[in-house]
C-alpha atoms as a PDB file:
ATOM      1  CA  UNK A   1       0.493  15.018 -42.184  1.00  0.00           C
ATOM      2  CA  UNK A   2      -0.953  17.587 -40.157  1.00  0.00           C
ATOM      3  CA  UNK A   3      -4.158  15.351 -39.315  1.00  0.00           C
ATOM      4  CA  UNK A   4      -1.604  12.371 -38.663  1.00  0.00           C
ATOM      5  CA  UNK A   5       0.112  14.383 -35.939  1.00  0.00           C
ATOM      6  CA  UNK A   6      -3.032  15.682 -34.031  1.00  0.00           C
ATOM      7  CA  UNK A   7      -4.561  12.124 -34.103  1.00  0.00           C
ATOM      8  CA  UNK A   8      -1.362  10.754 -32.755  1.00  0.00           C
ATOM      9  CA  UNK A   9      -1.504  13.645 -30.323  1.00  0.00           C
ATOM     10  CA  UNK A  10      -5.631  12.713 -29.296  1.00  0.00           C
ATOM     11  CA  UNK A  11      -4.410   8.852 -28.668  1.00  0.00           C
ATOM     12  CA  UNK A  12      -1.373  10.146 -26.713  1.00  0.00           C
ATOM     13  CA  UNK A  13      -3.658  12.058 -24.278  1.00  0.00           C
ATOM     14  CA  UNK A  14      -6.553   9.605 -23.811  1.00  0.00           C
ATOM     15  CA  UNK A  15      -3.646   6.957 -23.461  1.00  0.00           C
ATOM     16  CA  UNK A  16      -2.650   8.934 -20.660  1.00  0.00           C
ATOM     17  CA  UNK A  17      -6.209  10.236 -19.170  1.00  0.00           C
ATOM     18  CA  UNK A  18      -6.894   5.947 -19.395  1.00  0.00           C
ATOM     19  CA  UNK A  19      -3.292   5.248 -17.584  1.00  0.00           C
ATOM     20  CA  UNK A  20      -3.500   7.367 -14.821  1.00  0.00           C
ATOM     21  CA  UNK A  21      -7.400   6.691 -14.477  1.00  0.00           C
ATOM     22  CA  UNK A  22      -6.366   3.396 -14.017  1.00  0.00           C
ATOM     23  CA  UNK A  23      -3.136   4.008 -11.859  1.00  0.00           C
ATOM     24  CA  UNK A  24      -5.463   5.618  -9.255  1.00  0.00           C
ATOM     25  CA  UNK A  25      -8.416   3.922  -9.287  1.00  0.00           C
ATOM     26  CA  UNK A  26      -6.579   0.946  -7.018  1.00  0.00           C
ATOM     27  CA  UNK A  27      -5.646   1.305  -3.083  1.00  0.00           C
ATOM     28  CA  UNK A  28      -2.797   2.850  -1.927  1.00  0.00           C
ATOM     29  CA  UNK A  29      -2.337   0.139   0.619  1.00  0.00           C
ATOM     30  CA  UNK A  30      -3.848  -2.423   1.879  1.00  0.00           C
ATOM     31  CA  UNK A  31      -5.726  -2.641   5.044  1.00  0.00           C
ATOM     32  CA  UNK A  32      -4.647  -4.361   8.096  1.00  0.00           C
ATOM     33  CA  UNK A  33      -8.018  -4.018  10.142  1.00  0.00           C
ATOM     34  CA  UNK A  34     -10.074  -4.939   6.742  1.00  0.00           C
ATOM     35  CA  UNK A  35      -7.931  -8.209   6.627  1.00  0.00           C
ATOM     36  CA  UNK A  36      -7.477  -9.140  10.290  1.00  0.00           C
ATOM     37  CA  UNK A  37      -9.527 -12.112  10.126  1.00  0.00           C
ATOM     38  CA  UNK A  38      -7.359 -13.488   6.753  1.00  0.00           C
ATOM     39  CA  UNK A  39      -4.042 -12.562   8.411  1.00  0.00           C
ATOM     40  CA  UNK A  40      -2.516 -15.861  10.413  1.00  0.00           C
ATOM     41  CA  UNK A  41      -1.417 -15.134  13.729  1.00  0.00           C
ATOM     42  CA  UNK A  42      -3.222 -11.431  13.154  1.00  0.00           C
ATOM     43  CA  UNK A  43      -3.806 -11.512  17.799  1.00  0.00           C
ATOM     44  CA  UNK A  44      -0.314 -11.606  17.840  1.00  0.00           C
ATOM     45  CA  UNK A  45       0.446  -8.712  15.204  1.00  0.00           C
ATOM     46  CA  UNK A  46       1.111  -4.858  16.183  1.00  0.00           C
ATOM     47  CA  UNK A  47       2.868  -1.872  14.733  1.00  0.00           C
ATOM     48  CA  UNK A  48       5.675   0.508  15.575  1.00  0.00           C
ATOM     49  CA  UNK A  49       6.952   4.118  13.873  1.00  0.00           C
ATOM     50  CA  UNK A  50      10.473   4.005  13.483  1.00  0.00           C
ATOM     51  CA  UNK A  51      12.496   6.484  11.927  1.00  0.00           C
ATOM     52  CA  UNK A  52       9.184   7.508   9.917  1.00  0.00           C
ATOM     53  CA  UNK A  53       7.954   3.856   8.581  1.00  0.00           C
ATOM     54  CA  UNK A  54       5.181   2.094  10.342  1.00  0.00           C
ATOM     55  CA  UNK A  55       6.208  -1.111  10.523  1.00  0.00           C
ATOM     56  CA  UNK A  56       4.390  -4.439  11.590  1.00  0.00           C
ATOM     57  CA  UNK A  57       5.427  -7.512  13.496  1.00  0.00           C
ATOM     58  CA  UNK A  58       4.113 -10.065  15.398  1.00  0.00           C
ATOM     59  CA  UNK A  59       5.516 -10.724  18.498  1.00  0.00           C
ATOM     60  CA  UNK A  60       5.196 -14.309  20.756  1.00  0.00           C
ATOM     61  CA  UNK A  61       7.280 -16.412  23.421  1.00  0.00           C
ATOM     62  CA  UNK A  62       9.881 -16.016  25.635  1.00  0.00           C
ATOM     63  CA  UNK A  63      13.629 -16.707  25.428  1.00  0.00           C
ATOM     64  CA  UNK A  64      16.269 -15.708  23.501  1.00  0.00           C
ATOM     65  CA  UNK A  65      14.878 -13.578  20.824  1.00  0.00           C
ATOM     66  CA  UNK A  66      14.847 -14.698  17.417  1.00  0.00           C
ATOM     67  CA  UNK A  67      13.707 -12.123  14.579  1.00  0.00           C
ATOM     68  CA  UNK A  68      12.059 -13.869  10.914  1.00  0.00           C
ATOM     69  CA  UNK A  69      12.614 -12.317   8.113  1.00  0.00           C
ATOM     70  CA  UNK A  70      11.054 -12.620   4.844  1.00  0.00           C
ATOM     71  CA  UNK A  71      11.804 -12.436   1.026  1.00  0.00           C
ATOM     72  CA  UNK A  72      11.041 -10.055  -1.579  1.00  0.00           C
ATOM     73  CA  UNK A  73       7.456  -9.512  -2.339  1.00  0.00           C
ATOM     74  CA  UNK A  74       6.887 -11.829   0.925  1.00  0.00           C
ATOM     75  CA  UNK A  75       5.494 -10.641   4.436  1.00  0.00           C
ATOM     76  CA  UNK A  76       5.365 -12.373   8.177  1.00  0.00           C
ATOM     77  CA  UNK A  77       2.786 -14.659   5.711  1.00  0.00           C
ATOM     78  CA  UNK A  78       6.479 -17.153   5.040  1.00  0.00           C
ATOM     79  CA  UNK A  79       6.250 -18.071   8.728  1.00  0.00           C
ATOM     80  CA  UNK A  80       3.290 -18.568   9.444  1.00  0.00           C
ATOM     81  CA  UNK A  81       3.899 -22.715   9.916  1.00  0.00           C
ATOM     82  CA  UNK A  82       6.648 -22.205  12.205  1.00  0.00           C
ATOM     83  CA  UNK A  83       5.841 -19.087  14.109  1.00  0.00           C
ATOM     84  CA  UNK A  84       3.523 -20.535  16.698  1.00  0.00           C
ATOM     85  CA  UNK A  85       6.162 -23.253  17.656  1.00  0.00           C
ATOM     86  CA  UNK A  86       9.229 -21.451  17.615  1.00  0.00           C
ATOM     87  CA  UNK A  87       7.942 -19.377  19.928  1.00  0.00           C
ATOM     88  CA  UNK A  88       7.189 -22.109  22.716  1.00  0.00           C
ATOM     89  CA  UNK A  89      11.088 -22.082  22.859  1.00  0.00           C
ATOM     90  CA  UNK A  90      11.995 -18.368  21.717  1.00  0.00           C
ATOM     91  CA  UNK A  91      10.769 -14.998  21.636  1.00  0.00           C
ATOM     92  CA  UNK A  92       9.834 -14.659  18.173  1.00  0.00           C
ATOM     93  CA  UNK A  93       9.692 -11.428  16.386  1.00  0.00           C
ATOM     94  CA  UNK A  94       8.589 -11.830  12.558  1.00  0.00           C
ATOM     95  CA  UNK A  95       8.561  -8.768  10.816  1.00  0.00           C
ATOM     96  CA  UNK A  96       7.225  -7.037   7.501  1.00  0.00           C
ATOM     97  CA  UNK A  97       9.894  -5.132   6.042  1.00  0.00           C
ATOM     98  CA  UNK A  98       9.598  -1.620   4.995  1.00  0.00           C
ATOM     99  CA  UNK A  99       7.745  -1.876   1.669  1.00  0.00           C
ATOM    100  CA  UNK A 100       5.998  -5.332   2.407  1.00  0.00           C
ATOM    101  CA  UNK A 101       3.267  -7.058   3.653  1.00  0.00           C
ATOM    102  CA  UNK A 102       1.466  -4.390   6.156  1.00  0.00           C
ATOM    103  CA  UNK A 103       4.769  -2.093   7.005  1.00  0.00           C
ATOM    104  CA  UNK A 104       4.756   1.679   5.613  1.00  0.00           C
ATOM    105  CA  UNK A 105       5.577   1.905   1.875  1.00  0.00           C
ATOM    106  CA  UNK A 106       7.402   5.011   1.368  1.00  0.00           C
ATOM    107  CA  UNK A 107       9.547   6.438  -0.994  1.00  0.00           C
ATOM    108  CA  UNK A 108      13.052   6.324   0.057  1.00  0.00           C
ATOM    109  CA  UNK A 109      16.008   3.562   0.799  1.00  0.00           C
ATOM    110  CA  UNK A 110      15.016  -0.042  -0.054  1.00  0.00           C
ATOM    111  CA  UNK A 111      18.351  -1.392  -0.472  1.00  0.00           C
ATOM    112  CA  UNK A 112      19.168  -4.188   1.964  1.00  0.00           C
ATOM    113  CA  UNK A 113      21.496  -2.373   3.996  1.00  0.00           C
ATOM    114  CA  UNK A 114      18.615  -0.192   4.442  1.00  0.00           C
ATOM    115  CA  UNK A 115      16.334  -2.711   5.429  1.00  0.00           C
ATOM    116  CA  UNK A 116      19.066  -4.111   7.898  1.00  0.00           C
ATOM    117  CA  UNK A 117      19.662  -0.775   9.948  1.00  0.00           C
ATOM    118  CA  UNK A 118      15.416  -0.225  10.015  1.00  0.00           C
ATOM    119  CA  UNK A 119      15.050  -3.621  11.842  1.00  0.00           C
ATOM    120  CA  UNK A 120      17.865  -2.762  14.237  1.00  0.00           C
ATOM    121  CA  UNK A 121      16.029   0.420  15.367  1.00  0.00           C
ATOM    122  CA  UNK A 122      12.924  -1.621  15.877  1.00  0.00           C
ATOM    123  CA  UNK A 123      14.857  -4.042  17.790  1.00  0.00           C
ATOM    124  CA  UNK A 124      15.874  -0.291  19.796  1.00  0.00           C
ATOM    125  CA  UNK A 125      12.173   0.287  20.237  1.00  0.00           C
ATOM    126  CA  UNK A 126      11.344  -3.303  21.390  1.00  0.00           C
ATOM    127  CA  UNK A 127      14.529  -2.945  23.795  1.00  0.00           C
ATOM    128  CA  UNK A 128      15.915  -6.427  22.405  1.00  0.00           C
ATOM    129  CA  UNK A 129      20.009  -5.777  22.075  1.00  0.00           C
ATOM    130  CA  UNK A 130      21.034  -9.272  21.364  1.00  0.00           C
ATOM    131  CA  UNK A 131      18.986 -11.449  18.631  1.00  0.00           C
ATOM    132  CA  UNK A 132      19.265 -14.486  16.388  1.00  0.00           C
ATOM    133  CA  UNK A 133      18.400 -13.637  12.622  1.00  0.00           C
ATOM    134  CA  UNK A 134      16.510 -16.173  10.401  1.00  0.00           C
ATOM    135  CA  UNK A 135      16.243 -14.688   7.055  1.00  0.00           C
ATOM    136  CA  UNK A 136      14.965 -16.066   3.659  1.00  0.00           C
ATOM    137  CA  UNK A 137      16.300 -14.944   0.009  1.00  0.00           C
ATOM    138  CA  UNK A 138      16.202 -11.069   0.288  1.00  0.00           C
ATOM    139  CA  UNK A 139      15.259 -11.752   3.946  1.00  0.00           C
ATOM    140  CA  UNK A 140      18.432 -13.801   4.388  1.00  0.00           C
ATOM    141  CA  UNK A 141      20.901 -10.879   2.613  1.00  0.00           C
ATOM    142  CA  UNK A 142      19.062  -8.164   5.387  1.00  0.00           C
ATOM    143  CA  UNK A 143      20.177 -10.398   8.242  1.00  0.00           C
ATOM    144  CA  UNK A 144      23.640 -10.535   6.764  1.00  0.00           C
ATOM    145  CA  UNK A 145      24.236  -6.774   6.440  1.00  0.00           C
ATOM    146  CA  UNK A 146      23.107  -6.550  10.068  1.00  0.00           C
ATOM    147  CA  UNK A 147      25.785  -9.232  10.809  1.00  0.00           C
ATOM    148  CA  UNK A 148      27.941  -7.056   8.813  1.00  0.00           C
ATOM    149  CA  UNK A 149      27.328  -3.782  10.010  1.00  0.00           C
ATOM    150  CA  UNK A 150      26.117  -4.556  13.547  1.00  0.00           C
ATOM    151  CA  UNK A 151      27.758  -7.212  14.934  1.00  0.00           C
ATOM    152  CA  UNK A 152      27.766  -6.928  18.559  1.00  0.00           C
ATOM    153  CA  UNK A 153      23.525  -7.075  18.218  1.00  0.00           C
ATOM    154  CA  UNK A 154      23.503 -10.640  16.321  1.00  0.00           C
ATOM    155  CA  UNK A 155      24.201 -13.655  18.458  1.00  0.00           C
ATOM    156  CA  UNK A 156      23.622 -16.193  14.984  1.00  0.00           C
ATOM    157  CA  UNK A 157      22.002 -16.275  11.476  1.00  0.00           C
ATOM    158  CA  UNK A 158      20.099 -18.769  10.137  1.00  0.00           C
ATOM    159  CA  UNK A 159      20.017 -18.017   6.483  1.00  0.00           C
ATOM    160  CA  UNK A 160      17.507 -20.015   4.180  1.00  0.00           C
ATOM    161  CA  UNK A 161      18.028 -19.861   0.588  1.00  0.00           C
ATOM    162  CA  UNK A 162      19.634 -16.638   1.438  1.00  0.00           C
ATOM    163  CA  UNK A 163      20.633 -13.911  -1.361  1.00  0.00           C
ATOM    164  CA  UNK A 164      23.798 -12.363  -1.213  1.00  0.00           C
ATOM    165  CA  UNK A 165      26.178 -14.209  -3.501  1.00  0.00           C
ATOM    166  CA  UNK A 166      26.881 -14.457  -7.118  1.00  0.00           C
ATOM    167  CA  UNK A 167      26.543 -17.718  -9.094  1.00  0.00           C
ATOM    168  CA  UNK A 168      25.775 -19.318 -12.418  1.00  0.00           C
ATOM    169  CA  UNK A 169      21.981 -20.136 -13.058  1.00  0.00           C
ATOM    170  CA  UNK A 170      19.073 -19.141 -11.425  1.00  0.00           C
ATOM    171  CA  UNK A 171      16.254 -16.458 -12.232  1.00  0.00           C
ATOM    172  CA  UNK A 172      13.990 -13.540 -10.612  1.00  0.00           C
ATOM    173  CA  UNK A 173      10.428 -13.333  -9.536  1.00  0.00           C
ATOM    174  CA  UNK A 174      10.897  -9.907 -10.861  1.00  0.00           C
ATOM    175  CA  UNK A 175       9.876  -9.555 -14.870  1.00  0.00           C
ATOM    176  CA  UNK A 176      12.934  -7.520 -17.024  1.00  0.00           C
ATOM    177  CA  UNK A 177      10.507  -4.606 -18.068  1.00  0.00           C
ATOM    178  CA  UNK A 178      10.197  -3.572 -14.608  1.00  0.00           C
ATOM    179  CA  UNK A 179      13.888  -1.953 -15.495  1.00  0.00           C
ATOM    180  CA  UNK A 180      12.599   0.325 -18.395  1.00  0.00           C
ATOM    181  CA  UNK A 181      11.500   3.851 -16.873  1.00  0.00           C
ATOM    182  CA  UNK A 182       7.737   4.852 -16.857  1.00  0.00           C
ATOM    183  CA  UNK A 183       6.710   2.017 -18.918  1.00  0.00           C
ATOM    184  CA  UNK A 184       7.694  -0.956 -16.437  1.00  0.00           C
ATOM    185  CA  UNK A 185       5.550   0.761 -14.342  1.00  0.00           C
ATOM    186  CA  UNK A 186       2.532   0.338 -16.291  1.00  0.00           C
ATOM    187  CA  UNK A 187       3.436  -2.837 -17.794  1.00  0.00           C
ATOM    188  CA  UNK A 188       3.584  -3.625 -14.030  1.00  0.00           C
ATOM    189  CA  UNK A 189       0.245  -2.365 -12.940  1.00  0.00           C
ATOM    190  CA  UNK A 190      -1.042  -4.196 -16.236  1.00  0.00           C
ATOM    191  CA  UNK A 191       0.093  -7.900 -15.174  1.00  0.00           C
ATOM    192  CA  UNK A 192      -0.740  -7.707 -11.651  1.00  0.00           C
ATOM    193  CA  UNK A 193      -4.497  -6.646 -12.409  1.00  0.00           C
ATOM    194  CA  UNK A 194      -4.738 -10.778 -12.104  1.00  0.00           C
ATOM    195  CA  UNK A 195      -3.055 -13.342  -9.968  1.00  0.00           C
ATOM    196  CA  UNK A 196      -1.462 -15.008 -12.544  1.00  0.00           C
ATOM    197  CA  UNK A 197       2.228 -13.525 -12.624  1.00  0.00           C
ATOM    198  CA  UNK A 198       1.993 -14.572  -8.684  1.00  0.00           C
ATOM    199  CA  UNK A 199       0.876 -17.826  -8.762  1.00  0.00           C
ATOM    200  CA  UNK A 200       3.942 -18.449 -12.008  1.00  0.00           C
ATOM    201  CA  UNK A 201       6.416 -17.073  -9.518  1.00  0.00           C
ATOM    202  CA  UNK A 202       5.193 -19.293  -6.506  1.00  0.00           C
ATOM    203  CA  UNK A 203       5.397 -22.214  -8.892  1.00  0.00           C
ATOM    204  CA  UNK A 204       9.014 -21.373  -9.477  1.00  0.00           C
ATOM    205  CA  UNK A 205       9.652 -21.348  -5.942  1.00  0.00           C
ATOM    206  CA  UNK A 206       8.097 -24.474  -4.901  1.00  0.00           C
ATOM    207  CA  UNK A 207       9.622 -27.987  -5.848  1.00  0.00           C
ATOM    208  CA  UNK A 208       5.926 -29.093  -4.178  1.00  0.00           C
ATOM    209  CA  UNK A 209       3.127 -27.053  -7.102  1.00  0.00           C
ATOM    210  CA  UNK A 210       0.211 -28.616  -4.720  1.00  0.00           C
ATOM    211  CA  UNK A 211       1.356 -26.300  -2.407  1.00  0.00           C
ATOM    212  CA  UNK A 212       0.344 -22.974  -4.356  1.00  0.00           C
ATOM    213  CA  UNK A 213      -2.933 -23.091  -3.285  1.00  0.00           C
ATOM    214  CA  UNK A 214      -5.446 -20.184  -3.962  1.00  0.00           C
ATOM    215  CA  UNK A 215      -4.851 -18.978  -0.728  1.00  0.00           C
ATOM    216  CA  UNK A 216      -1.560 -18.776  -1.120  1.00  0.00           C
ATOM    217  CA  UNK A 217      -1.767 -16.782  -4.181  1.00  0.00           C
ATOM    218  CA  UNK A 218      -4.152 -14.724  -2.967  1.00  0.00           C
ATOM    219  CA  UNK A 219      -2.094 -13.668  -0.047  1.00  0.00           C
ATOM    220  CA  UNK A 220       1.225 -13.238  -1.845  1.00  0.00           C
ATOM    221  CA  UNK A 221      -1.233 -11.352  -4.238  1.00  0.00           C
ATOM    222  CA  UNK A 222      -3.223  -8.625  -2.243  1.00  0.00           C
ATOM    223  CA  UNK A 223      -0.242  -6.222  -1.619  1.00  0.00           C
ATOM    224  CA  UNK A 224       0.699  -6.307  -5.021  1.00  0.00           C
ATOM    225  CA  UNK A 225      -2.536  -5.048  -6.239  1.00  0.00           C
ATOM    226  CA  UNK A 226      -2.246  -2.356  -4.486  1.00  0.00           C
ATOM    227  CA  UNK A 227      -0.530   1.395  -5.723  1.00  0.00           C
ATOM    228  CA  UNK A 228       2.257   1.342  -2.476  1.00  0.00           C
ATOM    229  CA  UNK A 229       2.723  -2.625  -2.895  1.00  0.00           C
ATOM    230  CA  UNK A 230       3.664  -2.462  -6.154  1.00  0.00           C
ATOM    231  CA  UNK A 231       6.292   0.786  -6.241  1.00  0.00           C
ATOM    232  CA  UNK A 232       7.884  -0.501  -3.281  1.00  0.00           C
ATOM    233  CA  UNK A 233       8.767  -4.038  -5.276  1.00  0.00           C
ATOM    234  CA  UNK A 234      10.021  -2.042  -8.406  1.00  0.00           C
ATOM    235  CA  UNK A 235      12.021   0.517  -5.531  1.00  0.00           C
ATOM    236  CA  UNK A 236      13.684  -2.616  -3.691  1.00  0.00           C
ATOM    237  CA  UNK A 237      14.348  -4.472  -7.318  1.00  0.00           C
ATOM    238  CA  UNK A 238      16.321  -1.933  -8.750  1.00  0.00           C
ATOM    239  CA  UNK A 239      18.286  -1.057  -5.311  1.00  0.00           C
ATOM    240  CA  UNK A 240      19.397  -4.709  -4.548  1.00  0.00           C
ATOM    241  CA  UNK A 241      22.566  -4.620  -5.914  1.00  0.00           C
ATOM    242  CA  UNK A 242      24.086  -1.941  -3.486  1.00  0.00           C
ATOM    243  CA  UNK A 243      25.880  -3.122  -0.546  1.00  0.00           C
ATOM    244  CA  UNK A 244      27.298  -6.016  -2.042  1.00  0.00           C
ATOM    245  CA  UNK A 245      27.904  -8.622   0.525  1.00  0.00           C
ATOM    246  CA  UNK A 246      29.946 -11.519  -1.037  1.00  0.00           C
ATOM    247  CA  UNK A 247      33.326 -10.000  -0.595  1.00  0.00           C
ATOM    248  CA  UNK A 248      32.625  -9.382   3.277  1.00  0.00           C
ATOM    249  CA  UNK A 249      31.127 -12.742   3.843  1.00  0.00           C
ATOM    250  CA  UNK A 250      34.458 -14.018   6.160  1.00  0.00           C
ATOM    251  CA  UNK A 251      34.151 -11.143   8.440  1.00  0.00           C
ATOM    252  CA  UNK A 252      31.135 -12.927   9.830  1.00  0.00           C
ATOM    253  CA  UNK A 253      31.685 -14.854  13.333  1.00  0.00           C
ATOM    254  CA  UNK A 254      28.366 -15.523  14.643  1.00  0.00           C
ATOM    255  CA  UNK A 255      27.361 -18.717  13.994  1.00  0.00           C
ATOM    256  CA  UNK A 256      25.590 -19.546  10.987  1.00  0.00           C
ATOM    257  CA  UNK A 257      23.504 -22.131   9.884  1.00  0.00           C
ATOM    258  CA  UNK A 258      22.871 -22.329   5.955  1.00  0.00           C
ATOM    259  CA  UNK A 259      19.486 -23.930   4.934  1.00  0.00           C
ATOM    260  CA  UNK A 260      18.974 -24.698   0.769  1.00  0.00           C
ATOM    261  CA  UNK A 261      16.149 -26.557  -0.810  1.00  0.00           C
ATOM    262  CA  UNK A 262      17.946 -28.919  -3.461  1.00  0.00           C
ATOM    263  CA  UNK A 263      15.824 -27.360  -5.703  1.00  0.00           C
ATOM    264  CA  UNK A 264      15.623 -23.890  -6.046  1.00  0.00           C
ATOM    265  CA  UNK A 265      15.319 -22.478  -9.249  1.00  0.00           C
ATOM    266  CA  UNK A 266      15.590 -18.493  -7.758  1.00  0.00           C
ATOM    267  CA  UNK A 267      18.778 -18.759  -6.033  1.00  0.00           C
ATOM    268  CA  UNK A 268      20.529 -22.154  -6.899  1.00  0.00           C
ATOM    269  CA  UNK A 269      22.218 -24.512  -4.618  1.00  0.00           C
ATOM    270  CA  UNK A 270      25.905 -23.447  -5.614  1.00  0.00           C
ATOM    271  CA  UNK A 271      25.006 -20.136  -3.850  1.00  0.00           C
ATOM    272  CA  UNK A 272      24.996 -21.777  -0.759  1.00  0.00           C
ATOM    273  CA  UNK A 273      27.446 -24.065  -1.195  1.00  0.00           C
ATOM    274  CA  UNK A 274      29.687 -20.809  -1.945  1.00  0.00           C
ATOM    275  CA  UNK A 275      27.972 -19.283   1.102  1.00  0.00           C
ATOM    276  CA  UNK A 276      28.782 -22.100   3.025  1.00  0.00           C
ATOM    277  CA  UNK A 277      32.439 -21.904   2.110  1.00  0.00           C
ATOM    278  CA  UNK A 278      32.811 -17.773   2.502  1.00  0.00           C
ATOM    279  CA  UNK A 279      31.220 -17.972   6.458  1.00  0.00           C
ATOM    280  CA  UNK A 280      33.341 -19.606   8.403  1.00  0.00           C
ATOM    281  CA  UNK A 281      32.626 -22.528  10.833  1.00  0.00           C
ATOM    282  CA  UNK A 282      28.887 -22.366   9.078  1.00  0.00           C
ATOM    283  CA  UNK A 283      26.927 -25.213   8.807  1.00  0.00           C
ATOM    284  CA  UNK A 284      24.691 -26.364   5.253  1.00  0.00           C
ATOM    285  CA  UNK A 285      21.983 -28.236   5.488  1.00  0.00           C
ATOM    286  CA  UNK A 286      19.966 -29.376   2.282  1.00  0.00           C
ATOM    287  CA  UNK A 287      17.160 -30.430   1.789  1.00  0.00           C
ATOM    288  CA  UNK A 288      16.256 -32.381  -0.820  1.00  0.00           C
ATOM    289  CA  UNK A 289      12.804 -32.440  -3.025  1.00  0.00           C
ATOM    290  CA  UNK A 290      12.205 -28.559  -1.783  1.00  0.00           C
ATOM    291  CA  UNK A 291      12.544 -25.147  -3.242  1.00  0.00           C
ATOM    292  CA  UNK A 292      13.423 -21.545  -2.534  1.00  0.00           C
ATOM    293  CA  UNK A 293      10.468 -21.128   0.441  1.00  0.00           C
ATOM    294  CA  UNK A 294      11.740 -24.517   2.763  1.00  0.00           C
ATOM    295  CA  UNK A 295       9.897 -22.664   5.742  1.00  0.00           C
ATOM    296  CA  UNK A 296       6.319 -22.592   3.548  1.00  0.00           C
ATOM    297  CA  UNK A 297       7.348 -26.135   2.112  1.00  0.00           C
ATOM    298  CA  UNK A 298       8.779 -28.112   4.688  1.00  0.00           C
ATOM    299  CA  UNK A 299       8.206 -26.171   8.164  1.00  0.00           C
ATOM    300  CA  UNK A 300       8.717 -29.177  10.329  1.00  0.00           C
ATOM    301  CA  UNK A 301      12.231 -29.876   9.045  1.00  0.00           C
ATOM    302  CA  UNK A 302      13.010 -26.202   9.024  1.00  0.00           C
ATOM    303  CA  UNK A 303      11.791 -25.939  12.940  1.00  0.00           C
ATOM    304  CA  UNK A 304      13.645 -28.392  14.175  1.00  0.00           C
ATOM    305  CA  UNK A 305      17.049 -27.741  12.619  1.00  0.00           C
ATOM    306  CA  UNK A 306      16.420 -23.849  13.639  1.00  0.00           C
ATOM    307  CA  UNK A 307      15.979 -25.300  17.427  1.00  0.00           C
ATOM    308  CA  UNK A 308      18.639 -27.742  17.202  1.00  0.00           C
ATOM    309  CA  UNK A 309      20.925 -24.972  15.844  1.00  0.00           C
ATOM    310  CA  UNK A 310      20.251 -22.256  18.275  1.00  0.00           C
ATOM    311  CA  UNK A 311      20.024 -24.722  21.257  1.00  0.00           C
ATOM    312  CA  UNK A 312      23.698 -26.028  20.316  1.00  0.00           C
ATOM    313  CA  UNK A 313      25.026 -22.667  20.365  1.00  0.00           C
ATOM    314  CA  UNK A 314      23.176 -20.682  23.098  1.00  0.00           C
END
């Protein structure tokens, strides 16, 4: 028995010398000037320190000023088909949230209220008071708790498969063991090592699969390889359900368009059908044969009804 428990005891500490080995043997983060060449729209890209997070955007146009925002485990990569010509009619200001892409990843609030109030304070720093929001999924549920908590700085939302309310159906990008302490961690680190849990989750959120291409994946990819990428996902998982928005949805006045792909299998149509009917005087628009990422699957339709949106309302 004796010999039993000291050879469980050896395995135990190798198990561990071989974990954390392994845990720091990756980056910490990845590497904006490293990846500048990979990085679309990179000439228009810079970074600002607010309230202790370096945070990166890329900036273009004049106008009124219209701020992207992406979805979990996403960066300014989602826009990169409509950036360049929304901003020969805006000033467009796509940023990587805190925890994404090539923003500061650390420790701290990740919840979307969080998220909301950071962007407002770079708004502070980029001296823009008024803005439209376009948000998608987790992207879309940041630009409603701005609407929600600052609504004299939002002049309209444009959410796009947007999180934020409760319906039947639907899934996560997010695996269940990332929930169990310590181990979904590891288990984590373990999948990620290869691209395949990305490229499954990119499949589920394209109606189109020829559009996962190995770019694609690889971009979507790099951050989560890294140690910072992949806490920050696990931190901003298990914080999402604070600051429930559904029950504060008809405070909302801006105007708000509501774009759904048909076929989402992340957040399913219903949600924004119920969105639709919680904002008042929004607008839905569907469209049909696309998934959870309509700006990455269908960017002309998406930049056009943005346009015609903000141009019937400005």
């Amino acid at each position: 028995m004796k010999k039993l428990l000291k050879l469980l005891l050896v395995i135990i500490v190798v198990a561990s010398i071989a974990l954390t080995v392994f845990w720091f043997a990756r980056p910490a983060d990845v590497s904006f000037d490293e990846a500048r060449a990979s990085i679309p729209n990179s000439e228009y890209s810079h970074f600002a320190d607010v309230d202790g997070v370096r945070l990166h955007y890329q900036e273009k146009g004049a106008g009124a000023p219209l701020v992207l925002l992406h979805g979990f485990t996403s960066s300014t990569y989602s826009w990169k088909d409509v950036f360049e010509s929304l901003s020969t009619n805006f000033r467009v200001i796509a940023v990587d949230l805190k925890g994404f892409g090539f923003s500061g990843k650390p420790d701290g609030d990740y919840t979307r209220r969080g998220q909301a109030l950071l962007v407002a304070r770079l708004l502070d720093h980029l001296k823009v008071e008024k803005a439209w929001f376009c948000g998608n999924s987790m992207g879309g549920e940041v630009s409603i708790n701005l609407a929600l908590a600052n609504p004299s700085r939002v002049a309209g939302l444009i959410l796009i498969d947007s999180a934020g309310v409760a319906v039947a159906g639907g899934g996560s990008l997010a695996p269940g063991y990332l929930q169990v302490p310590v181990i979904g961690r590891v288990l984590m680190a373990l999948a990620l090592t290869s691209d395949k849990l990305v490229r499954q989750g990119l499949e589920t959120s394209f109606y189109d699969d020829t559009k996962v291409t190995a770019e694609r994946v690889a971009y979507y990819h790099r951050p989560l390889k890294t140690r910072g990428g992949q806490l920050a996902a696990l931190r901003a998982r298990t914080q999402w359900s604070q600051f429930p928005v559904e029950s504060e949805l008809g405070k909302i006045n801006a105007p708000t368009l509501i774009i759904w792909g048909a076929e989402d299998e992340l957040i399913p149509l219903d949600a924004g059908r119920k969105m639709n009917m919680l904002i008042k005087g929004s607008e839905l628009v569907t469209f049909e044969k696309c998934g959870h990422l309509p700006q990455e699957e269908m960017p002309e339709r998406v930049l056009v009804e943005i346009t015609k949106f903000i141009g019937a309302h400005r």
